[in-house]
C-alpha atoms as a PDB file:
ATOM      1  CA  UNK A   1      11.360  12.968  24.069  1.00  0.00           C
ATOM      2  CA  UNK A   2       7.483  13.847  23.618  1.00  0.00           C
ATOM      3  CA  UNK A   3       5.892  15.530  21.496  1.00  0.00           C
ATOM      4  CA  UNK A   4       2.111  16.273  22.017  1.00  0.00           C
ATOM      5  CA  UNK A   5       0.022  13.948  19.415  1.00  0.00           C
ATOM      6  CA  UNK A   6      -3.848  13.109  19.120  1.00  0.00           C
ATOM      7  CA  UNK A   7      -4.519   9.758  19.489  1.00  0.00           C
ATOM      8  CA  UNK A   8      -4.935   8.782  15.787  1.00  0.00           C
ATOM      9  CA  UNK A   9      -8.865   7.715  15.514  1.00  0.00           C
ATOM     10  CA  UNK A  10      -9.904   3.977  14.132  1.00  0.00           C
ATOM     11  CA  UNK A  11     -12.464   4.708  11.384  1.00  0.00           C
ATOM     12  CA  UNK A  12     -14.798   1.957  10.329  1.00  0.00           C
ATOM     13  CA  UNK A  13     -15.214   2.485   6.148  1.00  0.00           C
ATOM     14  CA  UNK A  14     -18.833   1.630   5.400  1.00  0.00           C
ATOM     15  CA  UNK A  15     -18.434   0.885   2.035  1.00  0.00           C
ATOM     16  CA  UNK A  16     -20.793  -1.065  -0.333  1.00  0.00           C
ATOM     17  CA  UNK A  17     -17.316  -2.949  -1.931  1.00  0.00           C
ATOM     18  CA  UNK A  18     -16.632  -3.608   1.243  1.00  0.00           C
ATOM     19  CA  UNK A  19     -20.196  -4.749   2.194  1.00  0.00           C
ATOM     20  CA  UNK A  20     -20.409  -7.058  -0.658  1.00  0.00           C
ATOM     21  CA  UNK A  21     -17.288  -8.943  -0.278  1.00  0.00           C
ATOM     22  CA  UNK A  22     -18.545  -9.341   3.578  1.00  0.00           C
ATOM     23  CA  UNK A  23     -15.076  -7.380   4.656  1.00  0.00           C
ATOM     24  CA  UNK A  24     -14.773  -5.019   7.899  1.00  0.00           C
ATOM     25  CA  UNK A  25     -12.578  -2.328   6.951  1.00  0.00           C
ATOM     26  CA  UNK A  26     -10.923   0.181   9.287  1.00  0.00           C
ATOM     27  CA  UNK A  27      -8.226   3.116   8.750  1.00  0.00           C
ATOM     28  CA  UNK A  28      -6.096   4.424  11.479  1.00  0.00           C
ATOM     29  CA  UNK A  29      -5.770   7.502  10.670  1.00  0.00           C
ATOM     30  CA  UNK A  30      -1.766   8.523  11.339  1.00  0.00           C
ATOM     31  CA  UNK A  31      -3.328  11.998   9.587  1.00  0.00           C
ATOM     32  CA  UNK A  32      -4.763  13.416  12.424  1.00  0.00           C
ATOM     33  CA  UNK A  33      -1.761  13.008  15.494  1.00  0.00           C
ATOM     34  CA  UNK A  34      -0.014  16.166  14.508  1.00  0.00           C
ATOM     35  CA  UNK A  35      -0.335  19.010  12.260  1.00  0.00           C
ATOM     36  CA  UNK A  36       2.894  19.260  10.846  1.00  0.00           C
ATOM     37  CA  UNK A  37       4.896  15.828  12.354  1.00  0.00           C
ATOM     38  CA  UNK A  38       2.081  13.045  11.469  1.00  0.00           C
ATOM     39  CA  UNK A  39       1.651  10.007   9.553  1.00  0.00           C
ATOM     40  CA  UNK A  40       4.300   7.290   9.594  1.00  0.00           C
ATOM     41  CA  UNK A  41       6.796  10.419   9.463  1.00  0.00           C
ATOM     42  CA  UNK A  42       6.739  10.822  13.246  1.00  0.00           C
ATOM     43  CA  UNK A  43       7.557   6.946  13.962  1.00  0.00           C
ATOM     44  CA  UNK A  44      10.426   7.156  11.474  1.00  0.00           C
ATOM     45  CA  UNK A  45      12.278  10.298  12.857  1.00  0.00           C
ATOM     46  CA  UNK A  46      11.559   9.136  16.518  1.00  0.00           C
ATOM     47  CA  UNK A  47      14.283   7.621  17.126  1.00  0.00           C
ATOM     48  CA  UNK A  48      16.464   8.991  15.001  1.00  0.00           C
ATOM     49  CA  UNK A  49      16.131  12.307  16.653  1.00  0.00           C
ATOM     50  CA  UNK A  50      16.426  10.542  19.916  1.00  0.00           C
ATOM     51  CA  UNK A  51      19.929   8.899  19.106  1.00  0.00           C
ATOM     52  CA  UNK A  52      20.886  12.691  18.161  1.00  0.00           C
ATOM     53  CA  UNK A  53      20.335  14.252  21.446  1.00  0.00           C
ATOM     54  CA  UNK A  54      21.842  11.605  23.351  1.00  0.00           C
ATOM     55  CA  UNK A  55      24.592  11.754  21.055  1.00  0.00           C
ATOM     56  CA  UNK A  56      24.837  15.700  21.504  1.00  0.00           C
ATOM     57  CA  UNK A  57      24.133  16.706  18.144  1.00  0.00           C
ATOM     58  CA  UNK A  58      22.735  20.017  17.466  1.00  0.00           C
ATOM     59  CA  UNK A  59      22.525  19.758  13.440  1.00  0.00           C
ATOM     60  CA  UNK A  60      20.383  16.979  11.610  1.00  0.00           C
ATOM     61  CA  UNK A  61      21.204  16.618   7.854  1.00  0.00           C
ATOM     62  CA  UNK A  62      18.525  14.549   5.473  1.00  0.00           C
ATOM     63  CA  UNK A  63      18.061  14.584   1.986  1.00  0.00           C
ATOM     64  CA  UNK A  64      14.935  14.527  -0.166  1.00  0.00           C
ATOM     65  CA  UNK A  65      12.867  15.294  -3.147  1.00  0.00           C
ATOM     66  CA  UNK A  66      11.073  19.096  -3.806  1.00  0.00           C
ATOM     67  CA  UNK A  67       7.707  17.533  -2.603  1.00  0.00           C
ATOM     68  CA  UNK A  68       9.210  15.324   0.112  1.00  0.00           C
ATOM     69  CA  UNK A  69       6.776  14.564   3.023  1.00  0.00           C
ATOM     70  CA  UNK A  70      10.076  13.763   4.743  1.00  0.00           C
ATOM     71  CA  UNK A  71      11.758  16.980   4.416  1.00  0.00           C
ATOM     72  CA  UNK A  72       8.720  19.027   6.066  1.00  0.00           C
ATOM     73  CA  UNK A  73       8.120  16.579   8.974  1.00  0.00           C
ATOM     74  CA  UNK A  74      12.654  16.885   9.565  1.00  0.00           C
ATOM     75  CA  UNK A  75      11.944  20.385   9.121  1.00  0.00           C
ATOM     76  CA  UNK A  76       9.325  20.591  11.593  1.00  0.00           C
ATOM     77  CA  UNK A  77      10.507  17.779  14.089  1.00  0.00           C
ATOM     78  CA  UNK A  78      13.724  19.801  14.234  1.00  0.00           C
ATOM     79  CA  UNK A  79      12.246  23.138  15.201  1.00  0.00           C
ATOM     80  CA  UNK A  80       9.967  21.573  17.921  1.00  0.00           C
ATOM     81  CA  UNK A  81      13.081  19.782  19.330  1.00  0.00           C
ATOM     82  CA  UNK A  82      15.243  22.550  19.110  1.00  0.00           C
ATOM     83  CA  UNK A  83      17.901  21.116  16.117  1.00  0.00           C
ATOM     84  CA  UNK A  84      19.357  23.056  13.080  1.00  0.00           C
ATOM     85  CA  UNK A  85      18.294  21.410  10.384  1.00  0.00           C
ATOM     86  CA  UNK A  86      19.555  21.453   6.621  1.00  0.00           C
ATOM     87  CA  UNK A  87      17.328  19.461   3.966  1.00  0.00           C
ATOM     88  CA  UNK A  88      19.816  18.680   0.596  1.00  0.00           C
ATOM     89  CA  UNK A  89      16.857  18.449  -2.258  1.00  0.00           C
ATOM     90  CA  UNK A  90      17.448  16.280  -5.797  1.00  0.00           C
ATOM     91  CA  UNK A  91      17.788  18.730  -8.489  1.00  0.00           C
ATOM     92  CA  UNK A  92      18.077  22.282  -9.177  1.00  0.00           C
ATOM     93  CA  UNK A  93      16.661  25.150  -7.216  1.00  0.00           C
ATOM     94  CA  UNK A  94      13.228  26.332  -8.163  1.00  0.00           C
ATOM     95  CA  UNK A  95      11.817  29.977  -7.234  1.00  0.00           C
ATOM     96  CA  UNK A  96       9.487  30.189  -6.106  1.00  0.00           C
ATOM     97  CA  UNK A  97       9.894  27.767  -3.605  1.00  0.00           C
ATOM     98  CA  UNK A  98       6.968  25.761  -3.785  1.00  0.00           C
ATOM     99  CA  UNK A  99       4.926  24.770  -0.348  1.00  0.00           C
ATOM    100  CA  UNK A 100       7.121  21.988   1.233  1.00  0.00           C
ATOM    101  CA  UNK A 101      10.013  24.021   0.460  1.00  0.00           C
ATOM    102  CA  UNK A 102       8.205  27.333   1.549  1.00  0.00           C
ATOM    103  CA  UNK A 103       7.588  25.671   4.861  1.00  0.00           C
ATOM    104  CA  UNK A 104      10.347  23.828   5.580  1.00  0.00           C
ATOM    105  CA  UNK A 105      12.527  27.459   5.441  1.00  0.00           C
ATOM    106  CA  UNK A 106       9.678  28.736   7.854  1.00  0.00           C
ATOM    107  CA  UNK A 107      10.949  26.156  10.172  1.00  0.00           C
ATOM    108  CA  UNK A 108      14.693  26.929   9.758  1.00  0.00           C
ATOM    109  CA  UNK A 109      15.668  24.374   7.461  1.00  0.00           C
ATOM    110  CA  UNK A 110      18.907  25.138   5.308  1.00  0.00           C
ATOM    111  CA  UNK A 111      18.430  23.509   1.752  1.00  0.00           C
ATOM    112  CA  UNK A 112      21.070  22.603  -0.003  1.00  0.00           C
ATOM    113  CA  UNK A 113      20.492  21.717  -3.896  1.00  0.00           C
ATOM    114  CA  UNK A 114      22.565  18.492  -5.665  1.00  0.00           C
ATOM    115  CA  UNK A 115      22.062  17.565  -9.017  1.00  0.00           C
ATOM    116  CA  UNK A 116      20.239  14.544  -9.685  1.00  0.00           C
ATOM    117  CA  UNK A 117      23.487  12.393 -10.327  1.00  0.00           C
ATOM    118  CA  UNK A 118      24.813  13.357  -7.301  1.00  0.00           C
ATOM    119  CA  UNK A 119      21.934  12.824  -5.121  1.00  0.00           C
ATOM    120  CA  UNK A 120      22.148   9.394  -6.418  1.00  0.00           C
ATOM    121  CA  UNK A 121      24.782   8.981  -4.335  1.00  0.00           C
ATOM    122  CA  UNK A 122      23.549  10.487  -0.946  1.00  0.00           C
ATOM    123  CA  UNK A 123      24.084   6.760   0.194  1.00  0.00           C
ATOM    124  CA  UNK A 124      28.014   6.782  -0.138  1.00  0.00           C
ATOM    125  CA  UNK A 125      30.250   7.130   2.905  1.00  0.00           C
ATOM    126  CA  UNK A 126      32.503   9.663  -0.396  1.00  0.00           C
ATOM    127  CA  UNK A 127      29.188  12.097  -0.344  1.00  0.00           C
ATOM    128  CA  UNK A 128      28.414  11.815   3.309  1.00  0.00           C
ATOM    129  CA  UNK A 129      32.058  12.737   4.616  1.00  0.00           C
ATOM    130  CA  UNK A 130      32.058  15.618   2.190  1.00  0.00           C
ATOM    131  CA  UNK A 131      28.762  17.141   3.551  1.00  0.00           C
ATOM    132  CA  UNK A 132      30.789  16.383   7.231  1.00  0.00           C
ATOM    133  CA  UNK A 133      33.749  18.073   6.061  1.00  0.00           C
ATOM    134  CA  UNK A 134      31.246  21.056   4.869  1.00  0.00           C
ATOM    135  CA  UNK A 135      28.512  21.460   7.476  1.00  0.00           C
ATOM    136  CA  UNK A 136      30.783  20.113  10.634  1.00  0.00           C
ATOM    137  CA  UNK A 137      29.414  17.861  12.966  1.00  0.00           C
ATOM    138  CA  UNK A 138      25.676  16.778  11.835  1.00  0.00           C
ATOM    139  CA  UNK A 139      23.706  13.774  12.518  1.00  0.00           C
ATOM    140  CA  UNK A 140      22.753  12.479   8.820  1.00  0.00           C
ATOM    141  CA  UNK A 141      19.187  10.992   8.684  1.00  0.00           C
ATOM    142  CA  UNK A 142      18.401   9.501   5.705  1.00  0.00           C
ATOM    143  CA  UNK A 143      16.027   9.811   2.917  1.00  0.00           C
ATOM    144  CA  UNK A 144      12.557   9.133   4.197  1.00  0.00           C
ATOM    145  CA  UNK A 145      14.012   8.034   7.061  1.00  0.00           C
ATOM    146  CA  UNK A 146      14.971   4.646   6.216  1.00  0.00           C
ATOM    147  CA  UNK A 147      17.460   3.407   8.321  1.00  0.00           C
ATOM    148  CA  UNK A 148      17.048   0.835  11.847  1.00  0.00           C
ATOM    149  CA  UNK A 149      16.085   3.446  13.955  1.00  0.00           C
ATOM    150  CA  UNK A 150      13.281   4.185  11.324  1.00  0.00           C
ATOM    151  CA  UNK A 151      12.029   0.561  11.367  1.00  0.00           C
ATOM    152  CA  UNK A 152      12.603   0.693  15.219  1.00  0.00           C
ATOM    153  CA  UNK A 153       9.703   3.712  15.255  1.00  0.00           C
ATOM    154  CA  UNK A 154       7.322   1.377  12.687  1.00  0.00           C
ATOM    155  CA  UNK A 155       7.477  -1.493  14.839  1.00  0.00           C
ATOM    156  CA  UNK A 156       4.914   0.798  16.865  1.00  0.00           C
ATOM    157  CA  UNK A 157       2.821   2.150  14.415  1.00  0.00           C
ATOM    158  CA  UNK A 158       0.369  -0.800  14.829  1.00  0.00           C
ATOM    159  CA  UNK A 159       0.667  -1.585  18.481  1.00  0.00           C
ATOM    160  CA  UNK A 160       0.872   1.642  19.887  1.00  0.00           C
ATOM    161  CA  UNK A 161      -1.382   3.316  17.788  1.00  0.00           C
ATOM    162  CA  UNK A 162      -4.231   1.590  18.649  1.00  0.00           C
ATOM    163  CA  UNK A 163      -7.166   2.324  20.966  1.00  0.00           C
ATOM    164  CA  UNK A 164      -7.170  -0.219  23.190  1.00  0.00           C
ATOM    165  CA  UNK A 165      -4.290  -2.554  24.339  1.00  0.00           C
ATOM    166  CA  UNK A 166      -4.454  -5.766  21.739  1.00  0.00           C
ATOM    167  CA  UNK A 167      -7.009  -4.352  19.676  1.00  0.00           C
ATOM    168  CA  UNK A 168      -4.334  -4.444  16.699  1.00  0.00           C
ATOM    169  CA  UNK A 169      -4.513  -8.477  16.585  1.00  0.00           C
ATOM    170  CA  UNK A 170      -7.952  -8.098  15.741  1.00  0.00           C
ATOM    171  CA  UNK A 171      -7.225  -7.937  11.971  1.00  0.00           C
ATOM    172  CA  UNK A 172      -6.067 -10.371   9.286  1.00  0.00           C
ATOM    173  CA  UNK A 173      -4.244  -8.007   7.257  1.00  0.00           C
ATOM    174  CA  UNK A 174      -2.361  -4.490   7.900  1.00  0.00           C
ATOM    175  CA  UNK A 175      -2.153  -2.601   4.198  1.00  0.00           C
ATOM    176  CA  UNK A 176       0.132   0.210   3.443  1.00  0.00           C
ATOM    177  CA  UNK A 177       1.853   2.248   1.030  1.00  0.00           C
ATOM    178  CA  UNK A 178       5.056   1.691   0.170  1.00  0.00           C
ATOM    179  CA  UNK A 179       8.183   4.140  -0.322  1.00  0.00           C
ATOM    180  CA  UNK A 180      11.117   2.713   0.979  1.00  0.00           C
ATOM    181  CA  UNK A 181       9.718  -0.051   2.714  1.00  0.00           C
ATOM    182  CA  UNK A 182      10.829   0.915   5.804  1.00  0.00           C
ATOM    183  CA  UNK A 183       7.379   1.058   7.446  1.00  0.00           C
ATOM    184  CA  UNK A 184       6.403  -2.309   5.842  1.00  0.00           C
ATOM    185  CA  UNK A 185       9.575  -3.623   7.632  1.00  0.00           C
ATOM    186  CA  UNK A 186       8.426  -1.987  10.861  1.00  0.00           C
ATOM    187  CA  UNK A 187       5.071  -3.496  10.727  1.00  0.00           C
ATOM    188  CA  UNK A 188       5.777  -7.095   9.942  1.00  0.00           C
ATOM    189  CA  UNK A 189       7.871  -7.232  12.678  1.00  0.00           C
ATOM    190  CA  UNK A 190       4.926  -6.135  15.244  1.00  0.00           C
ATOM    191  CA  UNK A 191       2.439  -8.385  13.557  1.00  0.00           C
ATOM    192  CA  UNK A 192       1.812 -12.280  14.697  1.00  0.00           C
ATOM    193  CA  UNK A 193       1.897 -14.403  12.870  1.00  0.00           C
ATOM    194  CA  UNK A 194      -1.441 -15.481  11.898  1.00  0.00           C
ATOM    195  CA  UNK A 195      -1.548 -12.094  10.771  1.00  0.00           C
ATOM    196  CA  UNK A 196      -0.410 -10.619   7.462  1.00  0.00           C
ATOM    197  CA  UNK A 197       1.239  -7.278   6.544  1.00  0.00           C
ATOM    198  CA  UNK A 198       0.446  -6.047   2.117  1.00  0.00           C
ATOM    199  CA  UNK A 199       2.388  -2.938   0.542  1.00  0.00           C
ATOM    200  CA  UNK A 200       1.628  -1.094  -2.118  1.00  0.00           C
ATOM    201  CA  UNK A 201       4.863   0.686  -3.851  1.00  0.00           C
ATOM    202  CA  UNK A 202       4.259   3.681  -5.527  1.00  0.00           C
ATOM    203  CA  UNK A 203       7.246   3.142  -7.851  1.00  0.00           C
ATOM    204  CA  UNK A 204       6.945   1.663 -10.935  1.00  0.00           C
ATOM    205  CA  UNK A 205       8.821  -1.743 -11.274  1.00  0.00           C
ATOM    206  CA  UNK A 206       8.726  -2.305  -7.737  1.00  0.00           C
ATOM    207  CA  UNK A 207       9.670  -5.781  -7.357  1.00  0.00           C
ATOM    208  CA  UNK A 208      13.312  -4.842  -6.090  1.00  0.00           C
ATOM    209  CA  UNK A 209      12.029  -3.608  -2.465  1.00  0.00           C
ATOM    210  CA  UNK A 210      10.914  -7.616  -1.367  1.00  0.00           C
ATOM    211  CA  UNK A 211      14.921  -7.340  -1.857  1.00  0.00           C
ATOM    212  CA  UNK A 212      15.402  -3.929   0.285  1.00  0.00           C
ATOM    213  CA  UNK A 213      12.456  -5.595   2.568  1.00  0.00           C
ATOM    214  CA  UNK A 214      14.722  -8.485   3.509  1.00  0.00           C
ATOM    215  CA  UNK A 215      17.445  -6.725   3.755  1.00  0.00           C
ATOM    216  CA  UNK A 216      16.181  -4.015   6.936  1.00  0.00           C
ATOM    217  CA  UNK A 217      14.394  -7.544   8.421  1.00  0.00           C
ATOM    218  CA  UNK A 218      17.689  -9.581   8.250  1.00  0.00           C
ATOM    219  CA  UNK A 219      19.697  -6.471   9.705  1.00  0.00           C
ATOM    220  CA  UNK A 220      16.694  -5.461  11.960  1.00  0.00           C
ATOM    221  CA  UNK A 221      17.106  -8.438  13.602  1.00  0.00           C
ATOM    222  CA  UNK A 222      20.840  -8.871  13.938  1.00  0.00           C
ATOM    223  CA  UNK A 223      20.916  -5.504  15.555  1.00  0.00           C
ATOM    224  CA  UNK A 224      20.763  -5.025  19.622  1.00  0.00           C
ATOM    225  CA  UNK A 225      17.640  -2.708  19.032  1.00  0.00           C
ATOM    226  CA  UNK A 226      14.049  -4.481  20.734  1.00  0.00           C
ATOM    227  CA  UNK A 227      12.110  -6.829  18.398  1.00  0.00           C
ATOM    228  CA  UNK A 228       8.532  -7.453  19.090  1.00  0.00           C
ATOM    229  CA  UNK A 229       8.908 -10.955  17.643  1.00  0.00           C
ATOM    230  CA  UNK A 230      11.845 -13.014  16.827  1.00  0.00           C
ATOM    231  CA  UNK A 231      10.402 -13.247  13.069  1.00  0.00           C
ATOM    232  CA  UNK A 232       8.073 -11.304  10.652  1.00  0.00           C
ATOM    233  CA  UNK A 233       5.074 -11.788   9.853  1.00  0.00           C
ATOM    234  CA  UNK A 234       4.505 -13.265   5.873  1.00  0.00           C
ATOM    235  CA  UNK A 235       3.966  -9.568   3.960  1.00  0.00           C
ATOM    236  CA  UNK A 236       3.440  -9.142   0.407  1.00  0.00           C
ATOM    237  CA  UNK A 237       3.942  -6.621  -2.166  1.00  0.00           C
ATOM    238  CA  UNK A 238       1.222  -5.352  -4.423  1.00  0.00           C
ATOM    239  CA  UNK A 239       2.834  -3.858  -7.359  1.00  0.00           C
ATOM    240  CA  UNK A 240       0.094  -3.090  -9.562  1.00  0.00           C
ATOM    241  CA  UNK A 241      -1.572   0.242  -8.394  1.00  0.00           C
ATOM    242  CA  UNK A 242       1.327   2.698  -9.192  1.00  0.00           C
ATOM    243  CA  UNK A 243      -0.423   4.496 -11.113  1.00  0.00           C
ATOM    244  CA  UNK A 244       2.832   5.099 -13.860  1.00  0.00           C
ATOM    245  CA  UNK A 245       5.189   5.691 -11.123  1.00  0.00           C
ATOM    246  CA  UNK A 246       6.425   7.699  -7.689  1.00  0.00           C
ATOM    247  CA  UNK A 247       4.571  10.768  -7.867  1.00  0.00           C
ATOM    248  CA  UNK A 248       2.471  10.322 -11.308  1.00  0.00           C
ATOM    249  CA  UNK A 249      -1.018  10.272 -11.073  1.00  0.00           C
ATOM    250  CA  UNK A 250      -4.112  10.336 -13.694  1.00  0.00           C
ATOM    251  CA  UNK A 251      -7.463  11.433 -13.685  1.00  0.00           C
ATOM    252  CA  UNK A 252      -9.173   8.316 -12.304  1.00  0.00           C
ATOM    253  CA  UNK A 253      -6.983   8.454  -9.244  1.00  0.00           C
ATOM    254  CA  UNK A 254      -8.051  11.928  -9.023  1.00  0.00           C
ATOM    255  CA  UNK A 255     -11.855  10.748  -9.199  1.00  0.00           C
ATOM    256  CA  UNK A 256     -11.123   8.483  -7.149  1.00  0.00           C
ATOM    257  CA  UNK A 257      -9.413  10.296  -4.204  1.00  0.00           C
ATOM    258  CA  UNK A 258     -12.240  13.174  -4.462  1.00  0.00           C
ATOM    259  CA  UNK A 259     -15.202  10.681  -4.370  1.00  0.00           C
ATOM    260  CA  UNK A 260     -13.428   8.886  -1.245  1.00  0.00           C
ATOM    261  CA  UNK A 261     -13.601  11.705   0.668  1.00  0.00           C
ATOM    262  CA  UNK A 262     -16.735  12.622  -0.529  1.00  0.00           C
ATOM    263  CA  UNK A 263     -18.617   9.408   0.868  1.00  0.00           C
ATOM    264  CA  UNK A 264     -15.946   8.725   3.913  1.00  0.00           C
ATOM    265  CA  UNK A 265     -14.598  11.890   5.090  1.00  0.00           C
ATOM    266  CA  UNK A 266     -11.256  10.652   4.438  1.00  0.00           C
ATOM    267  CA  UNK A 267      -8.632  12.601   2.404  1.00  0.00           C
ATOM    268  CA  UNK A 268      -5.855  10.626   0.587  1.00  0.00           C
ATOM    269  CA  UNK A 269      -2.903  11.942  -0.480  1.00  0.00           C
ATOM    270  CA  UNK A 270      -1.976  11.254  -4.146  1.00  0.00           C
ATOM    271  CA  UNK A 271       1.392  10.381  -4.021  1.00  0.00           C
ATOM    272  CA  UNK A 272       1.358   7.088  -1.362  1.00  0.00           C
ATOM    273  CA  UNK A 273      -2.417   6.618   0.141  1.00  0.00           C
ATOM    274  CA  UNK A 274      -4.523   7.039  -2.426  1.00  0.00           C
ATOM    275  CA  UNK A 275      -2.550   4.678  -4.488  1.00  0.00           C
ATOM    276  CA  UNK A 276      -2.858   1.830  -1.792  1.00  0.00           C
ATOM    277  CA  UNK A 277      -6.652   2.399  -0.796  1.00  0.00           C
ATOM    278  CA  UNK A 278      -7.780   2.369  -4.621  1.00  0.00           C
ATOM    279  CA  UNK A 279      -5.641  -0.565  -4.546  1.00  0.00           C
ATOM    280  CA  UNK A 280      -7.451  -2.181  -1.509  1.00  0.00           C
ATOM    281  CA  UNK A 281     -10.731  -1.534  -3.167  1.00  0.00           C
ATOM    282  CA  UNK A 282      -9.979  -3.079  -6.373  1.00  0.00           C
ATOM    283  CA  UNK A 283      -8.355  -6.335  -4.770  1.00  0.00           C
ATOM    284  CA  UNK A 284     -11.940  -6.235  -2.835  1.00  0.00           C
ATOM    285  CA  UNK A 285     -13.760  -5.755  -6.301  1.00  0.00           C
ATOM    286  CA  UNK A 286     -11.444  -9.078  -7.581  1.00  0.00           C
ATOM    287  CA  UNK A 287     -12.351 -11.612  -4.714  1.00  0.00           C
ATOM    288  CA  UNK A 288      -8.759 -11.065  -3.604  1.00  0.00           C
ATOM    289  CA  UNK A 289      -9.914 -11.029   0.335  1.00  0.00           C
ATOM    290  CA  UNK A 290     -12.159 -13.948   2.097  1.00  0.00           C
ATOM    291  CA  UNK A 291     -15.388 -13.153   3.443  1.00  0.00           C
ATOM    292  CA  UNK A 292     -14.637 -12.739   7.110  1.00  0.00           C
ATOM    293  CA  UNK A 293     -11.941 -10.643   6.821  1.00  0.00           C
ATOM    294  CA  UNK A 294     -10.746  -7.952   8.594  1.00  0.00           C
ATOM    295  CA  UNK A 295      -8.587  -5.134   7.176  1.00  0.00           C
ATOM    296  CA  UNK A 296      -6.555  -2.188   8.654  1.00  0.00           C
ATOM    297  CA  UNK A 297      -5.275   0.106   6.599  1.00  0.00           C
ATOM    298  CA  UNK A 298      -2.834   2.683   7.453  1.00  0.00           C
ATOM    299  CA  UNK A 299      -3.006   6.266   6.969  1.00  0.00           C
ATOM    300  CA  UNK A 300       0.273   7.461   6.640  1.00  0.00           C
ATOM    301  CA  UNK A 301      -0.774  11.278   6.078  1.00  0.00           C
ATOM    302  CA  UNK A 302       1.419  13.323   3.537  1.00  0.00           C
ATOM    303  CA  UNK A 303      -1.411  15.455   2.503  1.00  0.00           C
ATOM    304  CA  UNK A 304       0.749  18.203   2.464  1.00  0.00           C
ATOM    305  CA  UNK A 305       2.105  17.141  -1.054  1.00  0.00           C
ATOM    306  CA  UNK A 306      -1.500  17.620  -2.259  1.00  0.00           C
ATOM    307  CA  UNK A 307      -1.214  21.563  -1.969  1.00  0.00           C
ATOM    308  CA  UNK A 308       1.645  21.711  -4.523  1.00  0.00           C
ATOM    309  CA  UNK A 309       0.601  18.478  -7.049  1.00  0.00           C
ATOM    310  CA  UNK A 310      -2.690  20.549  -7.229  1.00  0.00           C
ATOM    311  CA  UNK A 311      -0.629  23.327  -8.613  1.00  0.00           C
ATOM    312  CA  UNK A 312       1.493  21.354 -10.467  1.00  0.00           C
ATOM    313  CA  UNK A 313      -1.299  19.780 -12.412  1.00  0.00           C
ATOM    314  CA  UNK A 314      -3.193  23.174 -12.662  1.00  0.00           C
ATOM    315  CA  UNK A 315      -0.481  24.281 -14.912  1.00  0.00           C
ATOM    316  CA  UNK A 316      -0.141  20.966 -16.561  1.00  0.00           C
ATOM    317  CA  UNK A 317      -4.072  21.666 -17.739  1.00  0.00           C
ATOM    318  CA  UNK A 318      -3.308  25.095 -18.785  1.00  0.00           C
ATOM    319  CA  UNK A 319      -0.712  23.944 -21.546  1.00  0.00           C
END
């Protein structure tokens, strides 16, 4: 299975934080590989999709939220690789569809609307052998991808990603956001060990995913799927830069984001990236690194979302 990706570039940040805590800091930018399938998206459906077509499936099922990063790169993947796909969104149907929605339909998707208590329970084997019994034979993916296949994909993100063969050692610590852990997971277990993987969850009382974290290491490596290392590297979550919770943001996260881009070229997305790198920045603003350090910090696109939280907070302003 290929799919036809730019090599994500390694961008140095020359920052004056940066500068003054004598820190090198670099993003690879997972942004740029694909229009449409980019990001840590790509890494998590990779094998997913792959078990589907040896398996025969023609159908992949996944579930997510109205502004889901996930459901547009399924929606997408799928077309390019020649699946049905059907996306089953938390909550009620909204018209007009807004632009994840919008595009994932211009893809082919089928969505399928459960109410929020129900969705809660898009884990069961009750509400996944109804949506069999309903929809037939489809391979079920789930939300955000988070599942051993998806960890399989992240174990790459770092190694494969890179420029140059071993390049990726080259840094103390590998930052990213943090959903459902999964690519934290992935990451820690292609990391040595001298080396030293921090997330930064975007929910608010965070704390349970070091549980969820163990959890997809433990079963990760348990499993018959190939493991970079026999052990993680040490990771750490960061769970002060959530800015009130999964998808809230404020004004000086907006500032923030806008003046980013403004002196870097790089655009964040305001649900998972520009959450982490403010978060970065302020750790580098605290003393939190050691002069000497090197930092990576992953890009794991998503700027989609930004079309339709613009619009959301446009009418937000207007009340």
């Amino acid at each position: 299975m290929s799919l036809i990706f730019f090599p994500p570039p390694l961008q140095q940040i020359n920052s004056e934080i940066a500068r003054h805590a004598g820190v090198d800091l670099y993003v690879l930018r997972l942004d740029l590989m694909h229009p449409w399938v980019n990001g840590n998206k790509w890494f998590k459906l990779k094998y997913n999709l792959l078990e589907a077509q040896e398996k025969n499936f023609t159908t992949l099922l996944t579930f997510g939220g109205a502004y889901s990063n996930h459901i547009y790169a399924t929606a997408a993947a799928g077309n390019l690789f020649g699946f049905c796909t059907i996306g089953v969104i938390r909550g009620e149907e909204r018209l007009p569809l807004n632009p994840t929605l919008s595009f994932a339909v211009q893809q082919g998707m089928e969505l399928v609307y459960l109410s929020r208590e129900t969705y809660r329970q898009r884990n069961t084997v009750a509400l996944q052998e109804y949506l069999q019994q309903r929809f037939g034979e489809v391979f079920i993916i789930p939300e955000g991808g988070s599942n051993l296949n998806g960890v399989r994909g992240c174990t790459e993100i770092v190694s494969n990603a890179m420029p140059t063969a071993g390049y990726a050692y080259a840094f103390d610590y590998i930052c990213v956001a943090c959903g459902t852990a999964t690519t934290l997971a992935g990451i820690a277990l292609s990391l040595h060990q001298n080396q030293r993987a921090i997330a930064f969850p975007v929910l608010k009382n965070a704390a349970f995913l070091a549980q969820e974290i163990e959890s997809l290491l433990t079963n990760y490596l348990a499993s018959d799927l190939p493991a970079p290392y026999t052990s993680p590297a040490d990771w750490e979550l960061v769970c002060d830069y959530h800015f009130g919770g999964y998808a809230k943001v404020n004004d000086e996260l907006l500032q923030f984001s806008q003046q980013f881009r403004e002196e870097h070229g790089v655009p964040l997305d305001y649900v998972y990236t520009a959450k982490m790198f403010y978060g970065v920045m302020n750790l580098l603003k605290q003393g939190f690194f050691c002069r000497g350090d090197r930092l990576l910090l992953i890009h794991t696109g998503g700027l989609q979302g930004n079309v339709g939280m613009e619009g959301r907070l446009q009418r937000f302003s207007q009340i």
